[in-house]
Protein backbone atom coordinates (compact mmCIF):
# COMPACT_ATOMS: atom_id res chain seq x y z
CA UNK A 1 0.00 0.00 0.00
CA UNK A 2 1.46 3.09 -0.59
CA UNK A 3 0.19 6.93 -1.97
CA UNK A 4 0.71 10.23 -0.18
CA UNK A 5 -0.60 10.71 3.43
CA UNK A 6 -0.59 6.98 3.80
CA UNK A 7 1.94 5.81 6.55
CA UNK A 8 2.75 2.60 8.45
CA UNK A 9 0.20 3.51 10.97
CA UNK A 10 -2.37 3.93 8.56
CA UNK A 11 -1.21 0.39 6.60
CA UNK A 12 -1.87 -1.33 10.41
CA UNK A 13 -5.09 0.02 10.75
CA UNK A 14 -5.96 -1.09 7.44
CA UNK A 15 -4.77 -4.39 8.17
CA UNK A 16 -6.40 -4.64 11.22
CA UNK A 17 -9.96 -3.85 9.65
CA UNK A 18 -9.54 -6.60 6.94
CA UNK A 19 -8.63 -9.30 9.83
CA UNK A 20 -11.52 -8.35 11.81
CA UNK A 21 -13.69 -8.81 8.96
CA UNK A 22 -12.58 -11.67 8.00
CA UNK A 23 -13.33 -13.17 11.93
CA UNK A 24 -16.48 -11.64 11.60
CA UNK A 25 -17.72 -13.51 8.44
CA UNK A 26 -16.11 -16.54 10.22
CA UNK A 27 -17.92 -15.75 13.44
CA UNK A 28 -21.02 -15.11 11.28
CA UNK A 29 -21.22 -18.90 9.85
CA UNK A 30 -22.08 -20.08 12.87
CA UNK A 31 -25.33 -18.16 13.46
CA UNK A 32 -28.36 -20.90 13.10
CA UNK A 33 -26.30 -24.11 13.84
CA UNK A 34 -27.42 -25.89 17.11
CA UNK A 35 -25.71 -25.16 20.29
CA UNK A 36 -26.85 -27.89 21.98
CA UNK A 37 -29.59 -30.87 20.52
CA UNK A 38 -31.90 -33.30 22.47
CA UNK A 39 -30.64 -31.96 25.82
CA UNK A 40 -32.75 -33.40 28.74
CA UNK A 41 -32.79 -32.11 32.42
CA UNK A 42 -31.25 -34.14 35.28
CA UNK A 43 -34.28 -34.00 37.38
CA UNK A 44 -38.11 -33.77 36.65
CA UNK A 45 -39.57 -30.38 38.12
CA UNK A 46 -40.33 -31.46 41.92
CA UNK A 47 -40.87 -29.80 44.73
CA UNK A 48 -37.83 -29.85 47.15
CA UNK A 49 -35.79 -27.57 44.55
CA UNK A 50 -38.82 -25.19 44.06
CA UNK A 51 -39.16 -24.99 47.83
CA UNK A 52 -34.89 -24.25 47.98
CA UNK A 53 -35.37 -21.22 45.20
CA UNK A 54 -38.22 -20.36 47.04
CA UNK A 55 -36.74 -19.50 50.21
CA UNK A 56 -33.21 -18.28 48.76
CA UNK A 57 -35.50 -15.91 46.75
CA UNK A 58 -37.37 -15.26 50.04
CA UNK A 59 -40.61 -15.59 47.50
CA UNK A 60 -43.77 -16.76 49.45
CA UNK A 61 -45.88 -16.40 46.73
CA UNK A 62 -48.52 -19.25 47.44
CA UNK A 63 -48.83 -20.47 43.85
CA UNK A 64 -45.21 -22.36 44.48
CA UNK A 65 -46.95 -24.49 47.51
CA UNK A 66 -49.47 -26.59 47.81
CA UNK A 67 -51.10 -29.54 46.38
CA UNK A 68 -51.12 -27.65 42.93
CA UNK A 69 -47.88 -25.81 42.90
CA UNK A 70 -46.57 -24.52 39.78
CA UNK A 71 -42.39 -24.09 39.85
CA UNK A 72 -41.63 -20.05 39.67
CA UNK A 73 -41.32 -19.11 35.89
CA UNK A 74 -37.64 -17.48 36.53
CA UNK A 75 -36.58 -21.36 37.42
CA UNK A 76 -36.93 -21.82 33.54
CA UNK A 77 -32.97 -22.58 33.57
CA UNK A 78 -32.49 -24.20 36.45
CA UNK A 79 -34.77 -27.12 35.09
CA UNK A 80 -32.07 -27.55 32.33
CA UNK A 81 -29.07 -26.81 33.96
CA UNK A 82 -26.06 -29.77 33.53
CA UNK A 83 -24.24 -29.46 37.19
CA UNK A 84 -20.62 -30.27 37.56
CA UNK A 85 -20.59 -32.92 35.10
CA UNK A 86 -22.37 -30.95 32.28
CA UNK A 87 -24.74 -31.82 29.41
CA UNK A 88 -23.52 -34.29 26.54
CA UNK A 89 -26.10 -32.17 24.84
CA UNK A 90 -23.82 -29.90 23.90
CA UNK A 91 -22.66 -29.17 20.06
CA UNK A 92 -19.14 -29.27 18.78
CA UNK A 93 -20.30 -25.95 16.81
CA UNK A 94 -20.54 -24.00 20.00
CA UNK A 95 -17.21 -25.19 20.94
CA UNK A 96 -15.75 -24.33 17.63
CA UNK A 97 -17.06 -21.00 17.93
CA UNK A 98 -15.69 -19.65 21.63
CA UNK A 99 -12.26 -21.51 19.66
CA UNK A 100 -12.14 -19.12 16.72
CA UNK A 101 -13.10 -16.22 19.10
CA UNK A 102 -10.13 -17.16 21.33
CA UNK A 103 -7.74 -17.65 18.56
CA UNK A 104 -8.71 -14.21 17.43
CA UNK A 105 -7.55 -12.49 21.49
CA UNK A 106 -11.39 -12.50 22.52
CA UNK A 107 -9.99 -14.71 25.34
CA UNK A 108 -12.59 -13.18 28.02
CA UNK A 109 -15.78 -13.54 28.94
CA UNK A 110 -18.86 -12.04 30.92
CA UNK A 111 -22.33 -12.75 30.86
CA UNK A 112 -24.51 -9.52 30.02
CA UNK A 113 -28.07 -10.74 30.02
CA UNK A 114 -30.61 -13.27 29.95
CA UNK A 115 -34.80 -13.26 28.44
CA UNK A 116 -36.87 -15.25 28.85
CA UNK A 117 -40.36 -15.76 27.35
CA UNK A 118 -43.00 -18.14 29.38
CA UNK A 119 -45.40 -20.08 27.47
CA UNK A 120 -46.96 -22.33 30.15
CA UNK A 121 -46.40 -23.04 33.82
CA UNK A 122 -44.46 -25.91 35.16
CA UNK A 123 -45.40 -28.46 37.95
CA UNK A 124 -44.00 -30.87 39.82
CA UNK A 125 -43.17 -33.83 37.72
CA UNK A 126 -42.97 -32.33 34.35
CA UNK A 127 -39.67 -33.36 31.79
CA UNK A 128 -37.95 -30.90 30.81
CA UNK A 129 -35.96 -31.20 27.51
CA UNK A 130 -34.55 -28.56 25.03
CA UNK A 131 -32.62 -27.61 21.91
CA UNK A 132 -30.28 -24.53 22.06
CA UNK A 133 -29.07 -22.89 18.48
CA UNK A 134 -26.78 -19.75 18.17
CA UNK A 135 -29.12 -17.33 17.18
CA UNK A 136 -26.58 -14.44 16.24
CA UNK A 137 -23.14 -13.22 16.63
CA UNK A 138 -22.80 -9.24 16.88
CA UNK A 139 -20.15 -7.08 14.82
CA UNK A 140 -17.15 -6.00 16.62
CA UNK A 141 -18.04 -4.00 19.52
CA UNK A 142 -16.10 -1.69 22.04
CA UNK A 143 -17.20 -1.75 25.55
CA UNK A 144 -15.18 -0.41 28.73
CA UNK A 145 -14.46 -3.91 29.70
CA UNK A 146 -12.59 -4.04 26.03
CA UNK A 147 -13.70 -5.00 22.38
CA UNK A 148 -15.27 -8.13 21.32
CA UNK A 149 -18.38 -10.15 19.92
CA UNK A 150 -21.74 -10.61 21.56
CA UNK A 151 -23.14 -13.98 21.16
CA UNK A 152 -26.74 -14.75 21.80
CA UNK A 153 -28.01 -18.49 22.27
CA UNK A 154 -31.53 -19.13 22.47
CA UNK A 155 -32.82 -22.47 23.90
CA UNK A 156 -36.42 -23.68 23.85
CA UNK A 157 -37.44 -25.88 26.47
CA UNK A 158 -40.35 -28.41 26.48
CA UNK A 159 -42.80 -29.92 29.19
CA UNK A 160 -43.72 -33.40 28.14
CA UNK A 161 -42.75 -32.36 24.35
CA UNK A 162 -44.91 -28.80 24.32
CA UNK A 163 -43.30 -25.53 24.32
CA UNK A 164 -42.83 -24.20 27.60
CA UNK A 165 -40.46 -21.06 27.08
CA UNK A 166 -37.44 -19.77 25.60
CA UNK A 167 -34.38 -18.84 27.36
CA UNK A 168 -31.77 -16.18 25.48
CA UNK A 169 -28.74 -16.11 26.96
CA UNK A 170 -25.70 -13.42 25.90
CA UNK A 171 -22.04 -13.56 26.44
CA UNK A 172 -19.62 -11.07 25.55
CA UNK A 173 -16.30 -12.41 24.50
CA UNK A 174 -13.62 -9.60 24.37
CA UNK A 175 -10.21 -8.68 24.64
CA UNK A 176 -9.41 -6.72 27.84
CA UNK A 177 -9.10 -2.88 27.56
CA UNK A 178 -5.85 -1.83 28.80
CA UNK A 179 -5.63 -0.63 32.50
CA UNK A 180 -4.55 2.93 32.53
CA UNK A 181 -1.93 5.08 30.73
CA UNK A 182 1.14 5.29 31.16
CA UNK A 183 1.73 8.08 33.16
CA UNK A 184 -2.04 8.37 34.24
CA UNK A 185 -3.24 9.91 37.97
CA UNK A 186 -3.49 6.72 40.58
CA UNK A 187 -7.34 7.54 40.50
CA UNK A 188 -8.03 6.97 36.61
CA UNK A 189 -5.84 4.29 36.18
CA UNK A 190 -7.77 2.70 39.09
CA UNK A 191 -10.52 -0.11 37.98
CA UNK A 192 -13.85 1.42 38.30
CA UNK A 193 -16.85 -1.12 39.21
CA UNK A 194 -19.68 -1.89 37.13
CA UNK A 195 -22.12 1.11 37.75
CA UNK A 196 -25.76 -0.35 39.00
CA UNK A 197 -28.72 -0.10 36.59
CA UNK A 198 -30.67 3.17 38.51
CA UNK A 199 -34.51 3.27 36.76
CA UNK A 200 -37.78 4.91 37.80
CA UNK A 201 -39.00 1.88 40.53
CA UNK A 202 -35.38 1.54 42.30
CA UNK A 203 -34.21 5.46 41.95
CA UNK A 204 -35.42 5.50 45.63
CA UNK A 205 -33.17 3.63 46.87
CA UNK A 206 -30.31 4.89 45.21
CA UNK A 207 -30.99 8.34 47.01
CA UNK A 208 -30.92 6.70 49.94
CA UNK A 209 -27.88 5.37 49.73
CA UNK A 210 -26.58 8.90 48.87
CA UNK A 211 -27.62 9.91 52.39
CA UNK A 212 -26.42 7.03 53.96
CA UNK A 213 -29.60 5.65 54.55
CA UNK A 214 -30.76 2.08 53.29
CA UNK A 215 -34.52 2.34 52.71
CA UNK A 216 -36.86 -1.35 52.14
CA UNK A 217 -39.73 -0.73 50.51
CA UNK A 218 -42.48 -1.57 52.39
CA UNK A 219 -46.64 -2.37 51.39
CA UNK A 220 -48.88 0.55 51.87
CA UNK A 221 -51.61 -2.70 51.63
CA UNK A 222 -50.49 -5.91 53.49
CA UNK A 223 -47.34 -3.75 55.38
CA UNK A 224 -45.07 -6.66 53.73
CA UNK A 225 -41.29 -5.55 53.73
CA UNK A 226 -39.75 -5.88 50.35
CA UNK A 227 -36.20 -6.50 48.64
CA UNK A 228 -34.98 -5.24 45.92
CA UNK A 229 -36.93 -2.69 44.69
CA UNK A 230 -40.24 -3.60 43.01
CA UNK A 231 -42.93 -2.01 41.26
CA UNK A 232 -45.89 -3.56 43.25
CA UNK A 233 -46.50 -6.07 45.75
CA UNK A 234 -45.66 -9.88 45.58
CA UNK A 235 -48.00 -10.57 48.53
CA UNK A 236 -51.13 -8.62 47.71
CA UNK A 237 -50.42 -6.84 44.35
CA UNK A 238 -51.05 -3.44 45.95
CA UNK A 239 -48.59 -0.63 44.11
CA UNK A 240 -48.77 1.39 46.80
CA UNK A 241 -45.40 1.29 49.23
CA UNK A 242 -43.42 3.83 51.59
CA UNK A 243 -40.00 3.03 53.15
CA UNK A 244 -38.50 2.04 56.77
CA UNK A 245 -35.13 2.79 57.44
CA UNK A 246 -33.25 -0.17 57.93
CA UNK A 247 -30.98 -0.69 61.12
CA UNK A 248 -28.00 -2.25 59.43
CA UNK A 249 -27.77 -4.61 61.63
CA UNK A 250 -27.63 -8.34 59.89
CA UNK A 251 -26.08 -12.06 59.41
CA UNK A 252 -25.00 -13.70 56.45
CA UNK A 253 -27.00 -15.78 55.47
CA UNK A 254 -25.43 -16.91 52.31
CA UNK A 255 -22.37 -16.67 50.42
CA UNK A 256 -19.64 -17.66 47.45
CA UNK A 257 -16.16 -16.68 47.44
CA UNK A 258 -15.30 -15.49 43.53
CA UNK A 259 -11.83 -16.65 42.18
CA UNK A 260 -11.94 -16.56 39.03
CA UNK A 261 -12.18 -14.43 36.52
CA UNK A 262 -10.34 -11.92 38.65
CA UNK A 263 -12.15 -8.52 38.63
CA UNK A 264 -9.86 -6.23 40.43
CA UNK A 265 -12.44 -3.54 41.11
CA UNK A 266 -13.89 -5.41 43.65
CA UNK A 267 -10.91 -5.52 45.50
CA UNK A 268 -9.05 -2.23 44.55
CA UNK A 269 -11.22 -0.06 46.31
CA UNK A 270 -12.05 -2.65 49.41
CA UNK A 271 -9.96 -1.08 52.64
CA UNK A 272 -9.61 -4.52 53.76
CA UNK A 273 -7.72 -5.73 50.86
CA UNK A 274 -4.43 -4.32 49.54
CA UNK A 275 -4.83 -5.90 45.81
CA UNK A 276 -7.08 -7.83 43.36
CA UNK A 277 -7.62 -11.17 44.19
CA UNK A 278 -10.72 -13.16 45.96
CA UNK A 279 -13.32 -11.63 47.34
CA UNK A 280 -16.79 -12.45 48.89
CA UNK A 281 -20.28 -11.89 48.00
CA UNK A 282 -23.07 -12.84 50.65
CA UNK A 283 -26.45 -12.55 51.26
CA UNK A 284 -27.04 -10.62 53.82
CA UNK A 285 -30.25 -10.98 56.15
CA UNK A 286 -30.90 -7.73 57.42
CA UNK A 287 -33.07 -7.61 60.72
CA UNK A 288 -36.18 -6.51 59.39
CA UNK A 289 -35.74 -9.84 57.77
CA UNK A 290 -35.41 -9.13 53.70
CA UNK A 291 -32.29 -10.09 51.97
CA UNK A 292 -30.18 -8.29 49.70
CA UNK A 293 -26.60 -8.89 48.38
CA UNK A 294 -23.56 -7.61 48.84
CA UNK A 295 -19.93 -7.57 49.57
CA UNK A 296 -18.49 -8.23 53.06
CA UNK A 297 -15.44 -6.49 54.47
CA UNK A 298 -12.93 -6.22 57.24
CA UNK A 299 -12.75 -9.59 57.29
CA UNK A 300 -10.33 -12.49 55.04
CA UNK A 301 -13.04 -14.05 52.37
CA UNK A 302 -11.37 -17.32 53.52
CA UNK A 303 -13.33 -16.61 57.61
CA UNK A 304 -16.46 -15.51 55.77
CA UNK A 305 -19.13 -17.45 57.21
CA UNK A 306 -22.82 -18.35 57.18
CA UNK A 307 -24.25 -16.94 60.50
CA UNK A 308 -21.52 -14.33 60.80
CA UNK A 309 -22.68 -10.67 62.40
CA UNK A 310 -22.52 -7.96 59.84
CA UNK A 311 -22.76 -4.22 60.49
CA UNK A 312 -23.52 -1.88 57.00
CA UNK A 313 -21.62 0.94 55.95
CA UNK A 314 -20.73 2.95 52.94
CA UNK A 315 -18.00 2.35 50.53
CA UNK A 316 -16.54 5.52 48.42
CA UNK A 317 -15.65 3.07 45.53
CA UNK A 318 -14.92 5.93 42.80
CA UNK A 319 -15.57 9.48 42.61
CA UNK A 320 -18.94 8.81 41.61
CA UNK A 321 -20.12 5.54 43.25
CA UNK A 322 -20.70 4.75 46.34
CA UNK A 323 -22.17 1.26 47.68
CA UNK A 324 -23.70 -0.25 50.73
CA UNK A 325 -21.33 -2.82 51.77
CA UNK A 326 -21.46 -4.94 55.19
CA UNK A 327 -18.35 -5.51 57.56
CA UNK A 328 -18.16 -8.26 59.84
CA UNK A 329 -18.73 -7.48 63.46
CA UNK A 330 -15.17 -7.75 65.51
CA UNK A 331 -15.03 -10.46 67.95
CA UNK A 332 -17.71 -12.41 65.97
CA UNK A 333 -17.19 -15.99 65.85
CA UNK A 334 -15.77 -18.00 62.17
């Protein structure tokens, strides 16, 4: 390539495009080949794991009990879900696919977002199987995480052979941004965290936590204390709510101690830890009695435990964020 105003730079570049394009009509192949075919869940839908979701979700909703219970829609994944030991559902063309997106530097990965579409309830003893295809893979795309593909699979699950619901799941598979500049302040070149999704029902909240307060929503109706943030009522449907202030007082009730992939944003702006590595996330049961999740600090993640006293305060994570976070009461017992 040559001409006037053209320079090595501009020959890269070029270059660059014209391999990306090329992966792309690669990637592109693959949309509409199965993902996974004749996949069938472990278990039939029964009761003990609705009961489990039920009560991690804290969801009393009485539709889920009973001599008639129906499982809650949202467990429309869990029904399919392969465990430790996976599906042999699964297609070599999905494989092939994260291959040629690795080979290409989109070596990392995050989950963005999941719909689902519900088509008919599901009760205890109903078998679940389903077919998964990869419904599209997006142009390149540059996110502050760093540049890469989305890729959407959509699986359709079936109740004794009928339709039940579809379940779209989206990855994005990218090549890390680079952290910082070279020369760059301590507080740009620091990871930021994910900022939270503020809308019209949960905006509330999110004041709240700008005064230091944590607010729970509770039922103008029934007077039923709710967590997160919902439009209406799950008890008694009312849309009507005001707040309570909770204590922060609260136990864990819950948690998992992430590894892997290492995100150090969680860590670079925790006082208890000096650098990225593992960190906990719990389930905290405040004592109103609602749950919510969150981070736990001043304390190892390795003597996080279930039962342990938490006490809440608020963690400056960036200039602009700022997060209700729970630290383990001193003198607690592990």
């Amino acid at each position: 390539m040559s001409g006037e105003g053209v320079g090595p730079d501009d020959e890269r570049a070029d270059v660059s495009e014209d391999v990306a394009e090329d992966v792309y009509a690669r990637l592109k192949a693959y949309e509409g080949r199965a993902s996974a075919v004749g996949g069938a869940g472990k278990d039939l839908v029964n009761e003990p794991m609705i009961r489990h979701w039920c009560e991690a979700m804290g969801d009393t909703n009485p539709a889920y009990a009973g001599p008639d219970a129906m499982a809650p829609p949202t467990m429309l994944q869990a029904w399919t879900m392969g465990g430790l030991s996976g599906h042999a559902a699964r297609s070599e063309a999905f494989d092939e696919l994260l291959g040629l997106l690795d080979g290409a530097g989109y070596t990392s990965v995050v989950a963005t977002d999941c719909e689902q579409e519900y088509l008919r309830p599901l009760r205890p003893g109903d078998r679940i199987t389903f077919d998964a295809l990869i419904e599209s893979v997006s142009q390149r795309k540059t996110t502050k995480l760093g540049t890469g593909h989305f890729v959407t699979t959509r699986m359709d699950v079936r109740a004794g052979g009928e339709l039940a619901g579809t379940h779209r799941f989206r990855i994005l598979k990218y090549a890390p941004a680079a952290q910082g500049r070279e020369g760059a302040s301590e507080s740009s070149a620091r990871p930021r965290r994910p900022r939270p999704v503020v809308n019209r029902d949960n905006a509330g909240f999110w004041e709240g936590v700008a005064r230091h307060r944590l607010l729970i929503q509770r039922c103008d109706g029934c007077k039923t204390l709710r967590f997160p943030w919902l439009p209406g009522c799950n008890a008694c449907g009312s849309p009507k709510w005001d707040t309570v202030e909770a204590s922060g007082e609260g136990t864990v009730y819950s948690y998992v101690v992430m590894h892997h992939p290492p995100f150090p944003a969680f860590t670079a702006t925790d006082h208890a830890a000096a650098a990225a590595g593992p960190y906990a996330v719990a389930l905290i049961e405040l004592a109103e009695g609602v749950r919510m999740i969150s981070n736990v600090v001043g304390v190892p993640h390795d003597e996080v435990r279930i039962g342990t006293p938490v006490r809440l305060e608020f963690l400056r994570a960036d200039e602009e964020l700022e997060l209700p976070v729970f630290r383990a009461v001193e003198g607690s017992e592990g």
